[in-house]
Protein backbone atom coordinates (compact mmCIF):
# COMPACT_ATOMS: atom_id res chain seq x y z
CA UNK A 1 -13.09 -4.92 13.11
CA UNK A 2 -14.42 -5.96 16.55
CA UNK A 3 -17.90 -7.00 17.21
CA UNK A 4 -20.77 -4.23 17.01
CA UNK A 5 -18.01 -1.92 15.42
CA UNK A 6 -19.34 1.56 13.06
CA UNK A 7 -18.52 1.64 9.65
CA UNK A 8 -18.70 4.41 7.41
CA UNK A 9 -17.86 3.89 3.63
CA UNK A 10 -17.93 5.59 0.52
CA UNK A 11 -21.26 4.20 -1.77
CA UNK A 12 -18.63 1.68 -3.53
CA UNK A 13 -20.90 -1.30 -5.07
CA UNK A 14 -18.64 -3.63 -2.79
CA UNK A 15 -19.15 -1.87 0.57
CA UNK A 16 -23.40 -1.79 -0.01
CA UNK A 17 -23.84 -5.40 1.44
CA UNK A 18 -21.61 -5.09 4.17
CA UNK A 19 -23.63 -5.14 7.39
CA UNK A 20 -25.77 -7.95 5.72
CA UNK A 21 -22.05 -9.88 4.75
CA UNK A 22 -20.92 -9.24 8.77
CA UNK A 23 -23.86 -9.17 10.58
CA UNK A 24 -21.91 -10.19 13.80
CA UNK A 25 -19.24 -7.40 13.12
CA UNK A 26 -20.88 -4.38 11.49
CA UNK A 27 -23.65 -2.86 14.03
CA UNK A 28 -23.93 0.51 12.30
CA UNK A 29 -23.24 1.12 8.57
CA UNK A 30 -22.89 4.40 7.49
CA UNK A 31 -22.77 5.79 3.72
CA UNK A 32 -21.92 8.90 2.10
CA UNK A 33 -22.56 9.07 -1.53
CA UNK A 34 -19.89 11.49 -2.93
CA UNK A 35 -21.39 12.30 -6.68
CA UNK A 36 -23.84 14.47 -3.66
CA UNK A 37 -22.19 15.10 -0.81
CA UNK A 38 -18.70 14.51 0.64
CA UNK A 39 -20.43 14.49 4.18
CA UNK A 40 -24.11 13.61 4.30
CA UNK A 41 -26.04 16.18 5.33
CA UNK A 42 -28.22 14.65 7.53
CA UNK A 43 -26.61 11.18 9.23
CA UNK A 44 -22.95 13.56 9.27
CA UNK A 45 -21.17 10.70 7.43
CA UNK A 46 -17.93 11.42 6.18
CA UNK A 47 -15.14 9.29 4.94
CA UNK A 48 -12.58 12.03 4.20
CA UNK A 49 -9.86 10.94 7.12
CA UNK A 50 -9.83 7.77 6.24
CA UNK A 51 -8.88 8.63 2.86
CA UNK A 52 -6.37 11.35 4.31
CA UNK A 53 -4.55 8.81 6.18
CA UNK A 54 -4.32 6.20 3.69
CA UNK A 55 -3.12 9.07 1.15
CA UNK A 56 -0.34 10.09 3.99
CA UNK A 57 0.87 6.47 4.53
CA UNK A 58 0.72 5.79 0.44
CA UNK A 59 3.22 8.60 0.33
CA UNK A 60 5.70 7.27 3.21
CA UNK A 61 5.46 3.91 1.60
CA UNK A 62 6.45 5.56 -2.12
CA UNK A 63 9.52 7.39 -0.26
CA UNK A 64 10.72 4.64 1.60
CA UNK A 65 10.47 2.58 -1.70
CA UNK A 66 8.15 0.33 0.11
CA UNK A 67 7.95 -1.42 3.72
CA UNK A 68 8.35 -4.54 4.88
CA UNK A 69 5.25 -6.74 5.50
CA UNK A 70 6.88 -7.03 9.39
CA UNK A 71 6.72 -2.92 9.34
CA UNK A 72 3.24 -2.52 8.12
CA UNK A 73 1.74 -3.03 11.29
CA UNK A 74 3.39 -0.44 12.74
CA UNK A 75 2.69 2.33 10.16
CA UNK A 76 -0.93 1.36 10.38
CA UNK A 77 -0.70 1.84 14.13
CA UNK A 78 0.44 5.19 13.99
């Protein structure tokens, strides 16, 4: 994360004290709580890409049989 960075999380317990945790990071903190909404209706808060993404590279990494710490980076990046 770089300085004054957006996040948008999920209402895990973990995530609800982290612009207080990074207050030099996290400018903007946005939450969607999904047992109501999967995109809050009224900030527009969703976290549903995220989630695709890190479903799509779950499933490369289960193919492969895993990837080499050297090669994460570069799945990440894509």
């Amino acid at each position: 994360l770089l300085p004054g960075s957006t996040v948008h999380t999920d209402d895990w317990a973990a995530y609800r004290q982290l612009q207080a945790r990074l207050p030099n990071v996290v400018a903007d903190h946005g939450v969607v709580v999904h047992r109501y909404n999967f995109v809050d209706p009224i900030t527009g808060v969703l976290t549903q890409h995220v989630e695709s993404a890190w479903n799509r590279l779950k499933s490369v990494i289960k193919e492969r049989r895993g990837v080499r710490r050297g090669d994460l980076q570069s799945f990440l990046n894509e």
